[in-house]
PDB file of N, CA and C in Angstrom:
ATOM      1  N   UNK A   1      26.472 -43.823  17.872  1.00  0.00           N
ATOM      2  CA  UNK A   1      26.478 -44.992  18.726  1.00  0.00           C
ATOM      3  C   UNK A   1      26.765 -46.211  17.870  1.00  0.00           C
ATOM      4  N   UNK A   2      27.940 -47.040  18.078  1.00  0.00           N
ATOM      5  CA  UNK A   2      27.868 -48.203  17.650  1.00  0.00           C
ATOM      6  C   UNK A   2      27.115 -49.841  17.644  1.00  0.00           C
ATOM      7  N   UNK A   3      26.467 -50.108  17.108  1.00  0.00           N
ATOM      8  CA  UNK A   3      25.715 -50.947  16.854  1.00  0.00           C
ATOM      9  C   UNK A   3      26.126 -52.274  17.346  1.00  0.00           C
ATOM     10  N   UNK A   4      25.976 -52.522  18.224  1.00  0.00           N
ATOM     11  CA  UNK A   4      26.284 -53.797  18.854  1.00  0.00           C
ATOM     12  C   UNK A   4      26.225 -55.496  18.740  1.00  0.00           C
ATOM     13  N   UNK A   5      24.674 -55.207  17.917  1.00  0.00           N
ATOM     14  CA  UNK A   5      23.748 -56.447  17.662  1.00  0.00           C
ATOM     15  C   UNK A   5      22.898 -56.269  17.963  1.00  0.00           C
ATOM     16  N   UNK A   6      22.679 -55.972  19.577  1.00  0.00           N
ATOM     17  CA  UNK A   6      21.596 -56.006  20.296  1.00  0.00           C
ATOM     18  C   UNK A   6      20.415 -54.973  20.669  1.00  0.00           C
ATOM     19  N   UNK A   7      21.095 -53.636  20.395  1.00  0.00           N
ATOM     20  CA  UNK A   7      20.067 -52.448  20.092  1.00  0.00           C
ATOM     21  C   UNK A   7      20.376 -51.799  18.507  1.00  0.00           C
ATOM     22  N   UNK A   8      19.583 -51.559  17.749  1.00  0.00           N
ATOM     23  CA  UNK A   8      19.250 -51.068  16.691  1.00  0.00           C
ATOM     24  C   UNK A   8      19.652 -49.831  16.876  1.00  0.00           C
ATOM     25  N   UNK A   9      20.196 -49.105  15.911  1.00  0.00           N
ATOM     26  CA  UNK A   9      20.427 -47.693  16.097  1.00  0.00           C
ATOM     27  C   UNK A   9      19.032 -46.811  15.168  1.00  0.00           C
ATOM     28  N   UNK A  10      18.650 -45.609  16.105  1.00  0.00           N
ATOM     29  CA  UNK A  10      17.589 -44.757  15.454  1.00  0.00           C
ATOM     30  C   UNK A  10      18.064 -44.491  14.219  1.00  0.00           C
ATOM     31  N   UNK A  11      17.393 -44.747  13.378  1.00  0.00           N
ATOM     32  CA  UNK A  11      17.705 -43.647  12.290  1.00  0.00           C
ATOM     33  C   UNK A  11      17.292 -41.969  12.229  1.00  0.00           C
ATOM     34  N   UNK A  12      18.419 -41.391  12.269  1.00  0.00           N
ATOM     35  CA  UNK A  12      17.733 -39.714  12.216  1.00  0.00           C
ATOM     36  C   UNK A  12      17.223 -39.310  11.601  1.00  0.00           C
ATOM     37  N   UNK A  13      17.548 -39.313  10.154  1.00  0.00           N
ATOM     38  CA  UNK A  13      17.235 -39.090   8.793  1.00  0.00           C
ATOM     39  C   UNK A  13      15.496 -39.542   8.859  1.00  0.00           C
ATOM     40  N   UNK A  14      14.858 -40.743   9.307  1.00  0.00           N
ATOM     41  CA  UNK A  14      13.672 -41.344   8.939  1.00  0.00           C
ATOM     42  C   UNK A  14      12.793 -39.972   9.927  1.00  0.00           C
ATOM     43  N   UNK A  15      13.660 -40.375  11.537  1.00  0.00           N
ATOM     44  CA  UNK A  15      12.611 -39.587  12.164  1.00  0.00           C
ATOM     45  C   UNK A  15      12.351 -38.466  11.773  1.00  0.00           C
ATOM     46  N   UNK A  16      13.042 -37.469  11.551  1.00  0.00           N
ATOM     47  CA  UNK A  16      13.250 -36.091  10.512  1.00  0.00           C
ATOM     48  C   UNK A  16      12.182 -36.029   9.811  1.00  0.00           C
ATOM     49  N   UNK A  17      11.952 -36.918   8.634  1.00  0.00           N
ATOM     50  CA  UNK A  17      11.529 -36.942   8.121  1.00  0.00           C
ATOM     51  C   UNK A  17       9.688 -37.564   8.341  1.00  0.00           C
ATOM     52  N   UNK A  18       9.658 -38.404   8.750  1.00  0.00           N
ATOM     53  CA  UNK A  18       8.364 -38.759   9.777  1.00  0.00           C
ATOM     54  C   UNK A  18       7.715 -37.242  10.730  1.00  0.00           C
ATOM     55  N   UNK A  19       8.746 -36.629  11.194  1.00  0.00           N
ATOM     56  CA  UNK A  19       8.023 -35.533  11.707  1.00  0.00           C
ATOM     57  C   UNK A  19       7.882 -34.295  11.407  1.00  0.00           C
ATOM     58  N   UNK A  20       7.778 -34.243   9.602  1.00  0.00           N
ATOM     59  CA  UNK A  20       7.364 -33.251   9.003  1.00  0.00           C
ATOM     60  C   UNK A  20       6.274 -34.045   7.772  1.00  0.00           C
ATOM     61  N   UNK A  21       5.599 -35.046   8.211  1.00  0.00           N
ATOM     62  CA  UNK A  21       4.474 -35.500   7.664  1.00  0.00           C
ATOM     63  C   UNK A  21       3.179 -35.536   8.484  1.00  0.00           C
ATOM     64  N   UNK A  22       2.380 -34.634   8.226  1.00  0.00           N
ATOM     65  CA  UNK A  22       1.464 -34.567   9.388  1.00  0.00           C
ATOM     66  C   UNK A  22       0.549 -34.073   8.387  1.00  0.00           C
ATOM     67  N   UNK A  23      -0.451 -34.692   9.200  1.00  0.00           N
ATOM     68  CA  UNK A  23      -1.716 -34.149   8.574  1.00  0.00           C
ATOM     69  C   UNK A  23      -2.522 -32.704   9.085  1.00  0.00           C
ATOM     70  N   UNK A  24      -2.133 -32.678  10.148  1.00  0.00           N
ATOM     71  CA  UNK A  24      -2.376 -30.814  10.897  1.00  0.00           C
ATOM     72  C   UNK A  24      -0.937 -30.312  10.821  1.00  0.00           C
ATOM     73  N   UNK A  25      -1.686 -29.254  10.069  1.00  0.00           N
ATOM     74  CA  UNK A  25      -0.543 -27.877   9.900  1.00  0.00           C
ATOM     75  C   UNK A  25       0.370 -27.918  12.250  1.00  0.00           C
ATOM     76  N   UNK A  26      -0.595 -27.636  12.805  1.00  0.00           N
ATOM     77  CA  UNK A  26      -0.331 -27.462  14.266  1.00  0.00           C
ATOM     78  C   UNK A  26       0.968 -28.309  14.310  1.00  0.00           C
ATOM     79  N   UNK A  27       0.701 -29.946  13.858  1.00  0.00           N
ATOM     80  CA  UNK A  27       1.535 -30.938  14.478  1.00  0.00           C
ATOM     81  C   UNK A  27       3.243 -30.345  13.878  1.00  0.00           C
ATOM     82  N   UNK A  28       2.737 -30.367  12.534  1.00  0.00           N
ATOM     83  CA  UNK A  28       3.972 -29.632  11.421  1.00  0.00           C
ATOM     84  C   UNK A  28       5.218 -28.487  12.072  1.00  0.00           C
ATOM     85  N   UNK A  29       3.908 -27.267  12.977  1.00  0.00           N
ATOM     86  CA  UNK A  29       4.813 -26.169  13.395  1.00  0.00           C
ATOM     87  C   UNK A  29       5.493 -26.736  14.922  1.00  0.00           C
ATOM     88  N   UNK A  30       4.869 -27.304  15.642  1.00  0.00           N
ATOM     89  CA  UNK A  30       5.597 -27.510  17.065  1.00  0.00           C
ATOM     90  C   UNK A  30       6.276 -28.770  16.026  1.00  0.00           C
ATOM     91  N   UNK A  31       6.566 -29.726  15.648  1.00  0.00           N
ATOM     92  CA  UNK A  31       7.849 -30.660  15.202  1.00  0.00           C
ATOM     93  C   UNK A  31       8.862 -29.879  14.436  1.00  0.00           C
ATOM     94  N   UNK A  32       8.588 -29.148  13.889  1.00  0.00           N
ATOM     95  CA  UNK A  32       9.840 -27.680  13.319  1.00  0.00           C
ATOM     96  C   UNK A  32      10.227 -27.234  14.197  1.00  0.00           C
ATOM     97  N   UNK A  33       9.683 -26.590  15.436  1.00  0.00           N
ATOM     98  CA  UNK A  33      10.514 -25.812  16.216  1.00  0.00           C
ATOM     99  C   UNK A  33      11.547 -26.650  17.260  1.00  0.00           C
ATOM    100  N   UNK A  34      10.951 -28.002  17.299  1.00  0.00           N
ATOM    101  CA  UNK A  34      11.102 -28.894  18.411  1.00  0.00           C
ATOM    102  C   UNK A  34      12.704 -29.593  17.580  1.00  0.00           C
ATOM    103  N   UNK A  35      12.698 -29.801  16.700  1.00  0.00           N
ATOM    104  CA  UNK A  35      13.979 -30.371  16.178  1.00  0.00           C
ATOM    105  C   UNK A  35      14.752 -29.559  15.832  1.00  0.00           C
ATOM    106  N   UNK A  36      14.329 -28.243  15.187  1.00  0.00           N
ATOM    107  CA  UNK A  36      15.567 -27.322  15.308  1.00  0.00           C
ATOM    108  C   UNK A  36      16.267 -26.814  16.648  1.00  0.00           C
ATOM    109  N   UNK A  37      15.301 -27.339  18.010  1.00  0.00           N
ATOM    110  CA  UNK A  37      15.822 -27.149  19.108  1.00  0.00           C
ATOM    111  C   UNK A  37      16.295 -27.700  19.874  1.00  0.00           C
ATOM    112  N   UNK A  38      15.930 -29.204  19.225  1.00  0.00           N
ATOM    113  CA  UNK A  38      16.573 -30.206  20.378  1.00  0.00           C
ATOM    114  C   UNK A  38      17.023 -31.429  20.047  1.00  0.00           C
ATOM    115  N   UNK A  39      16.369 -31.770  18.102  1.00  0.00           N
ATOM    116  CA  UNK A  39      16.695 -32.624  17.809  1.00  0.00           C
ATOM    117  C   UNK A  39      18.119 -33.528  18.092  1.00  0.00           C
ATOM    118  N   UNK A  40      19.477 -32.987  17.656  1.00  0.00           N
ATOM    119  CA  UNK A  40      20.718 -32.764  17.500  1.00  0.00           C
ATOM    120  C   UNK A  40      21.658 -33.394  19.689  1.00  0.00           C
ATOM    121  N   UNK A  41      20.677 -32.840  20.348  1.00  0.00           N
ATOM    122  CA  UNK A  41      21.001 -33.610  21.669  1.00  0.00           C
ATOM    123  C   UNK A  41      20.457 -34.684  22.063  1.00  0.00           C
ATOM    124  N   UNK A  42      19.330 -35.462  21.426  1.00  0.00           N
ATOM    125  CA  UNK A  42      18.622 -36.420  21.972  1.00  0.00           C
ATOM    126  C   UNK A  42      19.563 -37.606  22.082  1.00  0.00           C
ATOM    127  N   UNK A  43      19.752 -38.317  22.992  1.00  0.00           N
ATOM    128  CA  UNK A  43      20.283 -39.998  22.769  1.00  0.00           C
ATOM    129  C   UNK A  43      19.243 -40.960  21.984  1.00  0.00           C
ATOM    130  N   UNK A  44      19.681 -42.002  22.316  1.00  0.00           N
ATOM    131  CA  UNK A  44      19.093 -43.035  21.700  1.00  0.00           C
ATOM    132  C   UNK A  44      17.786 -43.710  22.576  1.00  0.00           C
ATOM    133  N   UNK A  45      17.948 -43.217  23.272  1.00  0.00           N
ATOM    134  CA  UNK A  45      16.408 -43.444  24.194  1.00  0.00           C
ATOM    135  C   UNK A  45      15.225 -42.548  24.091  1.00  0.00           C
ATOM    136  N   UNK A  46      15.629 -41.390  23.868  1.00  0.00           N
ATOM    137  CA  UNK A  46      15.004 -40.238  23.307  1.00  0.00           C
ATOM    138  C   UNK A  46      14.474 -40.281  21.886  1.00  0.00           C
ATOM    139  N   UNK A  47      15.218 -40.783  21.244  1.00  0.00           N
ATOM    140  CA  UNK A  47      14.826 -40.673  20.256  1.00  0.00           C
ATOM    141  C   UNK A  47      14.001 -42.033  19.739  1.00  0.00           C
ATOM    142  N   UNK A  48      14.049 -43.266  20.740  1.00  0.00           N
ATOM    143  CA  UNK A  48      12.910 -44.147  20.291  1.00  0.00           C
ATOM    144  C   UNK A  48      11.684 -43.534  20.440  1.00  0.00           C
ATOM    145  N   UNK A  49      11.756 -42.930  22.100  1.00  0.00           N
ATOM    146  CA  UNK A  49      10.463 -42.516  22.152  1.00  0.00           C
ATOM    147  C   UNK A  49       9.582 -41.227  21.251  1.00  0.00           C
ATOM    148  N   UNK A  50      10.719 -40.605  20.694  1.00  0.00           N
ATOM    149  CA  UNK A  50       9.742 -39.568  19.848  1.00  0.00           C
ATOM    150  C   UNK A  50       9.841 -40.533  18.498  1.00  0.00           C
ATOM    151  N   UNK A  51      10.229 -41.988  18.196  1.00  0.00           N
ATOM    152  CA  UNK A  51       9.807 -42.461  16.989  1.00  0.00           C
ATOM    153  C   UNK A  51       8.088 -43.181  17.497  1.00  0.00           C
ATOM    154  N   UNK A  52       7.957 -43.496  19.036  1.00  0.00           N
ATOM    155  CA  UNK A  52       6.974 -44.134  19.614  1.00  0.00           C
ATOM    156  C   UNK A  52       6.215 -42.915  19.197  1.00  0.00           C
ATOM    157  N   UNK A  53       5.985 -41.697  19.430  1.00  0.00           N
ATOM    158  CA  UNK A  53       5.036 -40.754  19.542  1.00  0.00           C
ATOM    159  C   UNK A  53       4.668 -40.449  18.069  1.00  0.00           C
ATOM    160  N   UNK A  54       6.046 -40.806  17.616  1.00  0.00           N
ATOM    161  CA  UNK A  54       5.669 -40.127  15.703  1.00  0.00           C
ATOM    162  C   UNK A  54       4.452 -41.222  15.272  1.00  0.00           C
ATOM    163  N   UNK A  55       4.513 -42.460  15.812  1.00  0.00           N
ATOM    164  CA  UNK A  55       3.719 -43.549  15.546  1.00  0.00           C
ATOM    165  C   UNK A  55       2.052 -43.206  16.162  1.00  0.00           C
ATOM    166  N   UNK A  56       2.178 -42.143  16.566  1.00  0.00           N
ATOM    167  CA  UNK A  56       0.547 -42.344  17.403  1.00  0.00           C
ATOM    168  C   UNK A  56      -0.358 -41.435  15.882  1.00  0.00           C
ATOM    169  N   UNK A  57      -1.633 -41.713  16.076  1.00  0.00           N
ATOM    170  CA  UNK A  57      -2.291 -40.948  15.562  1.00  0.00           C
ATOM    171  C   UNK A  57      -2.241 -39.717  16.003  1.00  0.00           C
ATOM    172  N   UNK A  58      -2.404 -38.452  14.492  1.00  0.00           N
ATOM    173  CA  UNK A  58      -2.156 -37.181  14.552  1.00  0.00           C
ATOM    174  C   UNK A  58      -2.886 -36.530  15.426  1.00  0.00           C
ATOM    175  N   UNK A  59      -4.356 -37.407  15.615  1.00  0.00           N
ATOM    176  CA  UNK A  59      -5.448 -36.446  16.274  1.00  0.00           C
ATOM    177  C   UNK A  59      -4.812 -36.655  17.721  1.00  0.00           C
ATOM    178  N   UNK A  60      -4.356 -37.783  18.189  1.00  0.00           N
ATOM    179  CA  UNK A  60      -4.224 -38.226  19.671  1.00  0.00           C
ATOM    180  C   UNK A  60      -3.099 -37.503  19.807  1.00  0.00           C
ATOM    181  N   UNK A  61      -2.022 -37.872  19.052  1.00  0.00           N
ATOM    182  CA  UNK A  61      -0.397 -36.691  19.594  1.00  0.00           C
ATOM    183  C   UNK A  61      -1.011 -35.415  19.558  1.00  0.00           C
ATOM    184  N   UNK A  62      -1.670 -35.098  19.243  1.00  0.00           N
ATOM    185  CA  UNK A  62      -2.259 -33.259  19.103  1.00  0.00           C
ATOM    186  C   UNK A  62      -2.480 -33.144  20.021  1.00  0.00           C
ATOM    187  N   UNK A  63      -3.885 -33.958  20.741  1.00  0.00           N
ATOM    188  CA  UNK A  63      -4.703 -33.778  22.095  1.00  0.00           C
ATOM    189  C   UNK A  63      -3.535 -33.721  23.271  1.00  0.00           C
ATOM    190  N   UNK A  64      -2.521 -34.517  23.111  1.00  0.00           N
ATOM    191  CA  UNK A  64      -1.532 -34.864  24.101  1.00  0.00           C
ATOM    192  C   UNK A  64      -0.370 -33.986  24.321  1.00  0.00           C
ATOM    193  N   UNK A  65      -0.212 -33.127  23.441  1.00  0.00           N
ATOM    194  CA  UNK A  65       0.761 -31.971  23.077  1.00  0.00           C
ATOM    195  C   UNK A  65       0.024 -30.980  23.565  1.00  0.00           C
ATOM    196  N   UNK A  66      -1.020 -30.517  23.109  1.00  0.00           N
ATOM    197  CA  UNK A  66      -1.604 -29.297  23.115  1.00  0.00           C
ATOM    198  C   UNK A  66      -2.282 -29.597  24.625  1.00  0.00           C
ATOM    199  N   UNK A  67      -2.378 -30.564  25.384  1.00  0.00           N
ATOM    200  CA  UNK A  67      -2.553 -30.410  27.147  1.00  0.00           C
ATOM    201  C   UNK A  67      -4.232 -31.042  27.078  1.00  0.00           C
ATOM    202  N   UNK A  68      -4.839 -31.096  26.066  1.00  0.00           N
ATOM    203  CA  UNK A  68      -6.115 -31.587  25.853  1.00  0.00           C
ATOM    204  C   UNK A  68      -6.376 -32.975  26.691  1.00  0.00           C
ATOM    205  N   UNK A  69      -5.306 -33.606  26.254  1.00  0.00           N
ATOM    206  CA  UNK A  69      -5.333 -35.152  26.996  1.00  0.00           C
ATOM    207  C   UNK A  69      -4.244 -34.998  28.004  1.00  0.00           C
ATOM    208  N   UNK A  70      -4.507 -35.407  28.892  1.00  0.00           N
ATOM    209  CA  UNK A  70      -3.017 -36.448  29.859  1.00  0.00           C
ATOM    210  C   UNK A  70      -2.038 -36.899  29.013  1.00  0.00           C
ATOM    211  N   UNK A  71      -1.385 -36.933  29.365  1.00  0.00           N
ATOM    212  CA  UNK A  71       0.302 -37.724  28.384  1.00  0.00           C
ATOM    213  C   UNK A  71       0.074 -38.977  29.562  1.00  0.00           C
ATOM    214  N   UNK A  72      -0.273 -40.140  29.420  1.00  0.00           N
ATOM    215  CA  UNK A  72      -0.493 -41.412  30.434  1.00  0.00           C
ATOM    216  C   UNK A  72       1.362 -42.147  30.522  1.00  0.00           C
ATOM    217  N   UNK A  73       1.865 -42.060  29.600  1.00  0.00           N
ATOM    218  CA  UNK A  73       3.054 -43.054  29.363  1.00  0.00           C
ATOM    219  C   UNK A  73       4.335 -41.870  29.999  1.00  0.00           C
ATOM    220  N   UNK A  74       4.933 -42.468  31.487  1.00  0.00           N
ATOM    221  CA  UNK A  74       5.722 -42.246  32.011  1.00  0.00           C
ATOM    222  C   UNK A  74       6.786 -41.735  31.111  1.00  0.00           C
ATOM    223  N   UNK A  75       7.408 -42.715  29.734  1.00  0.00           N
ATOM    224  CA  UNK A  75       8.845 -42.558  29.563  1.00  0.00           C
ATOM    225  C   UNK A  75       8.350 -41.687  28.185  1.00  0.00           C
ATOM    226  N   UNK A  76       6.835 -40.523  27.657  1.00  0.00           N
ATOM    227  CA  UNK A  76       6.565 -39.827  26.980  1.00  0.00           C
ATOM    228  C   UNK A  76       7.269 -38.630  27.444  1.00  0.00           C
ATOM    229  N   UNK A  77       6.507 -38.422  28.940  1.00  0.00           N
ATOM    230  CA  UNK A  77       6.468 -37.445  29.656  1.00  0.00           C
ATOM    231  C   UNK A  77       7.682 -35.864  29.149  1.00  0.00           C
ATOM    232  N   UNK A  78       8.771 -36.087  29.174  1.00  0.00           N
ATOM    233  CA  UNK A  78       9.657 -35.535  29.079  1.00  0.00           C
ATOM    234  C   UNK A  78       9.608 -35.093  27.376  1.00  0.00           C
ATOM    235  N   UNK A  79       9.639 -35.318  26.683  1.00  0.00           N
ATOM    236  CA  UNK A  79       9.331 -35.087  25.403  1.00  0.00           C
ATOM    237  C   UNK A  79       8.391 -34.514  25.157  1.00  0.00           C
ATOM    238  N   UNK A  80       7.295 -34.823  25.322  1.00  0.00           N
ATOM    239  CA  UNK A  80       5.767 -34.235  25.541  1.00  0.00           C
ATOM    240  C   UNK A  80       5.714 -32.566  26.049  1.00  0.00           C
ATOM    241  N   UNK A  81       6.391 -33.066  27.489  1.00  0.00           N
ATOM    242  CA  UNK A  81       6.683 -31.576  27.767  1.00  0.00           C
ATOM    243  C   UNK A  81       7.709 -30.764  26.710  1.00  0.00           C
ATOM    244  N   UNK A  82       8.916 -31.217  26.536  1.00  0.00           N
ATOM    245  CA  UNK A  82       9.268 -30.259  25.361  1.00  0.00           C
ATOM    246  C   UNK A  82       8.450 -29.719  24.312  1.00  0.00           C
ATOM    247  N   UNK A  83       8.082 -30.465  23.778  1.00  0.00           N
ATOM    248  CA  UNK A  83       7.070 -30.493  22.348  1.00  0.00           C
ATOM    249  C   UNK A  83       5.741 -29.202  23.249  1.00  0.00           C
ATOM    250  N   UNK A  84       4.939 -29.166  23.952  1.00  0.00           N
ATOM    251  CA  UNK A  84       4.266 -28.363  24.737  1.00  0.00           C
ATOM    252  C   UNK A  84       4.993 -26.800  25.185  1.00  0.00           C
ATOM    253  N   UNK A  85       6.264 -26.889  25.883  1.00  0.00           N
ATOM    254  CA  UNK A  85       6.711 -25.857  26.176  1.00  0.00           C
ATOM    255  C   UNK A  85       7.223 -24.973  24.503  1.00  0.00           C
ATOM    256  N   UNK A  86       7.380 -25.723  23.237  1.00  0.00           N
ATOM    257  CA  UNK A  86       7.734 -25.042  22.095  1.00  0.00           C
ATOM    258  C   UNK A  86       7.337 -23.879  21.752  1.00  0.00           C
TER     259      UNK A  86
END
């Protein structure tokens, strides 16, 4: 995507890398399976929001993945469920 001015482009490389730093082994194996599966199609909307989720605490993205918690944030939803169905 070309960079306009006005939206920032994701960096892939960072998120990649952001989502093989985890402090639970758990978070580690569903973000491995999840980018070797889907990384590569996400747009740029997609991929803010899994930089929004990479940003949450490990314990809370866990609870929220693993079905423990509600996923509350509408534009998670879809991601969440991927990351869950892994």
């Amino acid at each position: 995507m070309e960079d306009n001015g006005n939206t920032p482009t994701i960096n892939r490389g960072r998120l990649r890398w952001l989502a093989s730093r985890h402090a639970l082994l758990e978070l580690d194996i569903v973000f491995r399976k999840f980018l070797d599966e889907h990384f590569d199609s996400l747009d740029e909307a997609n991929l803010a929001v899994l930089e929004e989720l990479l940003a949450l605490e490990d314990h809370d993205l866990w609870e929220m993945i693993s079905g423990r918690r509600e996923c509350t944030e509408a534009r998670w939803k879809e991601l969440v469920g991927l990351l869950r169905a892994g």
